[in-house]
Protein backbone atom coordinates (compact mmCIF):
# COMPACT_ATOMS: atom_id res chain seq x y z
CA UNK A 1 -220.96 -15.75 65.38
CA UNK A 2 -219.73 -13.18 63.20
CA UNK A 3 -220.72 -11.57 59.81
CA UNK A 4 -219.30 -9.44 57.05
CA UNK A 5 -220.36 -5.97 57.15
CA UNK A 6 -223.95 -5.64 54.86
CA UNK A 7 -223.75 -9.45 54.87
CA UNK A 8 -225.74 -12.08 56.82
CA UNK A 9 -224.39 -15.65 56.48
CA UNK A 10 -221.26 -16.12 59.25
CA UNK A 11 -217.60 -15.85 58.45
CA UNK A 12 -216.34 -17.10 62.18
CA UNK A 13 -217.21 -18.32 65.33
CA UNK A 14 -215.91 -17.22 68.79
CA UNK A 15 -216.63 -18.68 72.34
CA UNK A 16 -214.68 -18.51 75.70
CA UNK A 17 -214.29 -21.64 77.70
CA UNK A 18 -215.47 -21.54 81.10
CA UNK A 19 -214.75 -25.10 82.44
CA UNK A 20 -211.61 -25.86 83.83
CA UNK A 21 -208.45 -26.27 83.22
CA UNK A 22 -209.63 -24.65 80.20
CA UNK A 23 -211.16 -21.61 81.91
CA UNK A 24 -210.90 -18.17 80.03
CA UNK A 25 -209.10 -19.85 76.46
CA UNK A 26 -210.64 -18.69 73.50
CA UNK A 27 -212.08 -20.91 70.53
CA UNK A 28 -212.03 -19.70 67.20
CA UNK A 29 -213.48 -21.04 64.21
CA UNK A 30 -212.26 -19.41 60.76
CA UNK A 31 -214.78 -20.46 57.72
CA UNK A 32 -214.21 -20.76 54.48
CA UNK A 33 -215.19 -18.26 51.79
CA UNK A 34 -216.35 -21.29 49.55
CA UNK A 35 -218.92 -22.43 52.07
CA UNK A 36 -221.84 -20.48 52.92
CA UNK A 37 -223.11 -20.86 56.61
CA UNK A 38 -226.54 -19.29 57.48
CA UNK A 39 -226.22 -16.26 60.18
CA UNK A 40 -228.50 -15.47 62.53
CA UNK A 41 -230.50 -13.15 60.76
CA UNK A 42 -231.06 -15.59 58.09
CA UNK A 43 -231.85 -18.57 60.44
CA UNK A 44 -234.82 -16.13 61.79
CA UNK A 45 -236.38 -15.18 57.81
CA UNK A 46 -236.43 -19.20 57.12
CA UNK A 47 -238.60 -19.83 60.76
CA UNK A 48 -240.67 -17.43 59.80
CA UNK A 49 -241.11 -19.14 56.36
CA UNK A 50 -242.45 -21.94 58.36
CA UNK A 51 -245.98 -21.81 57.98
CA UNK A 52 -247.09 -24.34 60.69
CA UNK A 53 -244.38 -22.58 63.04
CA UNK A 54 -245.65 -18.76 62.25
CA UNK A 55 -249.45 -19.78 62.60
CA UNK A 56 -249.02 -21.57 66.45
CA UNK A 57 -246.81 -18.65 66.94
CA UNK A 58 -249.55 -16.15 65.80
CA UNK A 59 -252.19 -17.71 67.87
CA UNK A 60 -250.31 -17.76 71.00
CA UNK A 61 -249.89 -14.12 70.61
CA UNK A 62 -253.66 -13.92 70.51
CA UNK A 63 -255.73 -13.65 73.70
CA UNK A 64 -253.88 -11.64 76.44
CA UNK A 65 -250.64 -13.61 75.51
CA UNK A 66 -247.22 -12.14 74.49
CA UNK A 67 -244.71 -14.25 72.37
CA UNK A 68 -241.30 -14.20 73.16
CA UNK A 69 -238.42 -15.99 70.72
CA UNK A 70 -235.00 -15.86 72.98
CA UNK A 71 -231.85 -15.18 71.27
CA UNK A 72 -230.80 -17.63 68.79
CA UNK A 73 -227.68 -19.98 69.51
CA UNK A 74 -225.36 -20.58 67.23
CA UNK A 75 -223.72 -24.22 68.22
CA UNK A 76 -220.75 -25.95 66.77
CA UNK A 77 -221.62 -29.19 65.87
CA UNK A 78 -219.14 -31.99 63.70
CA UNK A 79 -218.02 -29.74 60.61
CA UNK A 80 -220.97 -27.95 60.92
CA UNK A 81 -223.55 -25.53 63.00
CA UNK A 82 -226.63 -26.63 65.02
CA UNK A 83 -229.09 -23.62 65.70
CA UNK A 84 -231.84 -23.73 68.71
CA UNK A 85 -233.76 -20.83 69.50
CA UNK A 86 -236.06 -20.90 72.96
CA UNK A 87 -239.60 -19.63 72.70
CA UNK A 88 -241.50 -17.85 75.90
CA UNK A 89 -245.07 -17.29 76.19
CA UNK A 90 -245.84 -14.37 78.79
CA UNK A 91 -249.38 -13.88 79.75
CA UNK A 92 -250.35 -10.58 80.33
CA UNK A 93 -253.41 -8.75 81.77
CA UNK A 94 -255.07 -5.41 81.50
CA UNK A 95 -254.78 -3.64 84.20
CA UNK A 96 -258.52 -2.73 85.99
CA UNK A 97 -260.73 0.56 85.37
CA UNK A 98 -259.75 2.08 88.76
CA UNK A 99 -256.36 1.66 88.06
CA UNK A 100 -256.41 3.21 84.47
CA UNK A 101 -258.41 6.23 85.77
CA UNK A 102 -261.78 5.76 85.17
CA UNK A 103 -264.10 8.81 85.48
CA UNK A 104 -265.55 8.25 89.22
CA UNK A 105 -269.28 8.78 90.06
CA UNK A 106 -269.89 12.77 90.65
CA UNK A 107 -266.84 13.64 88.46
CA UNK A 108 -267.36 16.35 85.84
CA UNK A 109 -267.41 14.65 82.47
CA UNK A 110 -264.96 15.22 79.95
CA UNK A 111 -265.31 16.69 76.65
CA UNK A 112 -266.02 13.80 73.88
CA UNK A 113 -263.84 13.57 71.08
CA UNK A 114 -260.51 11.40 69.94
CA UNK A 115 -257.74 11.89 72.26
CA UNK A 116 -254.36 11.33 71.39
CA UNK A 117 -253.07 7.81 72.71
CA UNK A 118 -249.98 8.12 75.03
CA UNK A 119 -248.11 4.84 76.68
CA UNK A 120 -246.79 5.78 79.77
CA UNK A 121 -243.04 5.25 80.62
CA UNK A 122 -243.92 2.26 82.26
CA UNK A 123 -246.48 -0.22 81.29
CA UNK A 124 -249.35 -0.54 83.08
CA UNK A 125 -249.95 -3.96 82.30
CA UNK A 126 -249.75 -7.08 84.77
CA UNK A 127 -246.78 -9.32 83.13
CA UNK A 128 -246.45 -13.29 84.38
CA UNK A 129 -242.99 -14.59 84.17
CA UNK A 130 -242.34 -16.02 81.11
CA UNK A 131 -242.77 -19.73 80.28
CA UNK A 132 -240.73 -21.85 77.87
CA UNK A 133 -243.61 -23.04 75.58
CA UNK A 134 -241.30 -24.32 72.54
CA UNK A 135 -237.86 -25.07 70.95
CA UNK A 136 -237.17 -24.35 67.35
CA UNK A 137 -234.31 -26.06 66.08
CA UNK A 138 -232.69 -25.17 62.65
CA UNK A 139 -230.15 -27.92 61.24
CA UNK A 140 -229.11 -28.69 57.37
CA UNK A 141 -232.15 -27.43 55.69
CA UNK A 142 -235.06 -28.26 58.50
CA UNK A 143 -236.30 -26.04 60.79
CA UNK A 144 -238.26 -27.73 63.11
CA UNK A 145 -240.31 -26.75 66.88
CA UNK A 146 -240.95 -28.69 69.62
CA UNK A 147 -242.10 -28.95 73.22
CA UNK A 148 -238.67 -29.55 74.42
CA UNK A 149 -235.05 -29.09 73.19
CA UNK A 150 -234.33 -33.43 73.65
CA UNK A 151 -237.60 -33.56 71.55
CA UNK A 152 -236.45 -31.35 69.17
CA UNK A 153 -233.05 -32.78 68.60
CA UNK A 154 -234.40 -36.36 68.39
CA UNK A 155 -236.44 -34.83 65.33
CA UNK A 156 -234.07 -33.06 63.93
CA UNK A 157 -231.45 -35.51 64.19
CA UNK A 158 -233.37 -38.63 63.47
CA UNK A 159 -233.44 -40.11 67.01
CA UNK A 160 -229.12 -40.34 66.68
CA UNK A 161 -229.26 -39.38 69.87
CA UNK A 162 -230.29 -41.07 73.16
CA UNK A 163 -231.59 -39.00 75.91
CA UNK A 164 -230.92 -42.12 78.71
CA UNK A 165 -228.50 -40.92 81.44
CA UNK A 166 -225.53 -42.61 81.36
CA UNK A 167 -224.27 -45.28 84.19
CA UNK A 168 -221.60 -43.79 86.68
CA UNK A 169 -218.46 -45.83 85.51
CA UNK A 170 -217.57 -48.55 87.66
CA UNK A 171 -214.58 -48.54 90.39
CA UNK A 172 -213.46 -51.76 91.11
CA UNK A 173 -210.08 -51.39 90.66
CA UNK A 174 -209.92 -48.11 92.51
CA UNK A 175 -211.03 -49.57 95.45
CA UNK A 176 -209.31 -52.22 95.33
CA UNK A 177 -206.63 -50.09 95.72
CA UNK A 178 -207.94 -48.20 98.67
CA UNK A 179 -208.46 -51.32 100.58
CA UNK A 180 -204.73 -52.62 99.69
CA UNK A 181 -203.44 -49.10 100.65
CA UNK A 182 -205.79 -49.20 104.45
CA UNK A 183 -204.02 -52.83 104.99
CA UNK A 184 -200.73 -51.67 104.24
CA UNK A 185 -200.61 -48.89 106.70
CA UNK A 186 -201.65 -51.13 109.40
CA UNK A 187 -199.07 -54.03 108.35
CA UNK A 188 -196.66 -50.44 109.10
CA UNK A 189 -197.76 -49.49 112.21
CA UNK A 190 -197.49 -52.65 113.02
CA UNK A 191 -193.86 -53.41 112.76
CA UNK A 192 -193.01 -49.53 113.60
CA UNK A 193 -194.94 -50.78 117.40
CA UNK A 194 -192.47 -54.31 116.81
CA UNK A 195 -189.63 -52.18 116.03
CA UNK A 196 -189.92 -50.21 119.06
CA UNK A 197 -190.36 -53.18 121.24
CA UNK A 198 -187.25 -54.96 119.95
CA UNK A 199 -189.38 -58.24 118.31
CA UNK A 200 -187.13 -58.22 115.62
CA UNK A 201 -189.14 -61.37 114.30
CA UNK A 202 -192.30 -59.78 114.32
CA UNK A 203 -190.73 -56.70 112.75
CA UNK A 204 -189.75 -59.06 110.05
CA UNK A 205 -192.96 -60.74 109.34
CA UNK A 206 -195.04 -57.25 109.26
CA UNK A 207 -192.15 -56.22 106.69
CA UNK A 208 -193.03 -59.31 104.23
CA UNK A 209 -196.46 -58.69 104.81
CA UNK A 210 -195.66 -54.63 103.80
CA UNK A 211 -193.83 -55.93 100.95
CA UNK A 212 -196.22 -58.16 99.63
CA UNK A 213 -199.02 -55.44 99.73
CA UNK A 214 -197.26 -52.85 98.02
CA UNK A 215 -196.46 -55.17 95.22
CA UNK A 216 -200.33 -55.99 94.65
CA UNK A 217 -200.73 -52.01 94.23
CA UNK A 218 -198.18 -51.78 91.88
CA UNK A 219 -199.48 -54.53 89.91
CA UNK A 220 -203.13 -53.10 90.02
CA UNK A 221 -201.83 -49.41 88.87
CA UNK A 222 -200.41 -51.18 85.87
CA UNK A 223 -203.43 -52.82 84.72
CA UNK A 224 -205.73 -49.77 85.05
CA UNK A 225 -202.93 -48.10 82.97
C-alpha cells in the first residue's frame, strides 16, 4: 500500500503477480481522493483501541513471554480492503548464573554500589521459535482476533465463507476421449499391418471402424465446448 507523505490512510495499492502466465505483471490500484481507506499505521492505533485484544496481548507478554505482531497485510478484497495481521508468541528464558558471570566461590568481591546496566551486542537470552498464537483481522469497522485466520474470517465475514475443500471436478468426458483416442490408434495399426499384407478388405473395414471413432471424438469435443 501506499500513502501521501505526512498522511496515513492509502492512496494506491501495488502487487506483482507471481503465478503464471501472469508471472512478473504488475497490479495497480489507483483510489479515489473522495474515499478514505485506512493505512497501515492506522489499522495498528484502532487494534490497539481494542481493549479485549490489548489486555490478552499484555498478558502474553507477561511471564518469560515475548509478543510478536507480524507485518500487517493489506488485501484487496471486492471494492474494498481486507486487513490480517499474524501474532507470534516467543518464549524466552534467562540465561543461568554461570553463564551471566556470577562471582565464583574464592573470588574477591566487588565493590557494592549501582552499576551502570549495559546489554551486550548480542542477547544473552535463550529465544524459542516463534509460535502463531492469533490472527487479528480488521474489515469495515471490526477488528477482530482469533485462533486461526479461517476462524477469523468466518467472524469477520459472518460465516460467508465455507472453509470445506472443494471436490476435484469430474472427467468423464475427458476420458472418454482418451479411451476413443487408445481404440483409434489400434483400429490404425491395424489396417497399416492389412495394408501391408495386401487384405484390401480388411484394410477397408479397419478404415470404417477409424472413421467411425474419430467422428465420436469430434462429437464429444463439441459438447465439452
Amino acid at each position: 500500500p501506499f500513502t501521501p507523505s505526512k498522511k496515513d490512510n492509502v492512496i494506491g495499492w501495488l502487487a506483482a503477480r507471481c503465478d503464471l502466465p501472469d508471472y512478473g505483471n504488475l497490479l495497480v490500484y489507483k483510489l479515489p481522493k473522495e474515499k478514505l481507506v485506512y493505512g497501515p499505521m492506522q489499522i495498528e492505533a484502532r487494534v490497539d483501541q481494542q481493549t479485549e485484544i490489548s489486555r490478552e496481548l499484555s498478558l502474553w507478554g507477561q511471564g518469560g513471554s515475548r509478543v510478536i505482531r507480524g507485518n500487517l497485510l493489506v488485501i484487496p478484497i471486492s471494492d474494498t480492503f481486507i486487513y490480517v495481521e499474524p501474532v507470534y508468541l516467543e518464549a524466552i528464558q534467562e540465561e543461568s548464573d554461570a553463564a551471566k558471570g556470577a562471582p565464583q566461590p574464592g573470588a574477591p568481591a566487588k565493590k557494592r554500589g549501582r552499576a551502570a546496566t549495559v546489554r551486550s551486542p548480542l542477547d544473552t537470552r535463550a529465544a524459542s521459535l516463534p509460535e502463531l498464537k492469533r490472527v487479528i483481522v480488521a474489515f469495515s469497522n471490526r477488528v477482530i482476533m482469533e485462533e486461526n485466520l479461517d476462524k477469523a474470517l468466518n467472524n469477520i465475514l459472518g460465516g460467508q465463507i465455507s472453509t470445506e475443500q472443494l471436490a476435484p471436478p469430474s472427467v468423464p468426458q475427458m476420458e472418454g476421449i482418451s479411451t476413443l483416442g487408445m481404440s483409434a490408434l489400434e483400429h490404425y495399426k491395424k489396417a497399416k499391418d492389412y495394408l501391408r499384407q495386401g487384405n484390401w478388405a480388411g484394410y477397408g473395414k479397419e478404415l470404417e471402424n477409424l472413421e467411425i471413432i474419430l467422428e465420436e471424438i469430434s462429437g464429444a469435443k463439441k459438447e465439452k465446448e
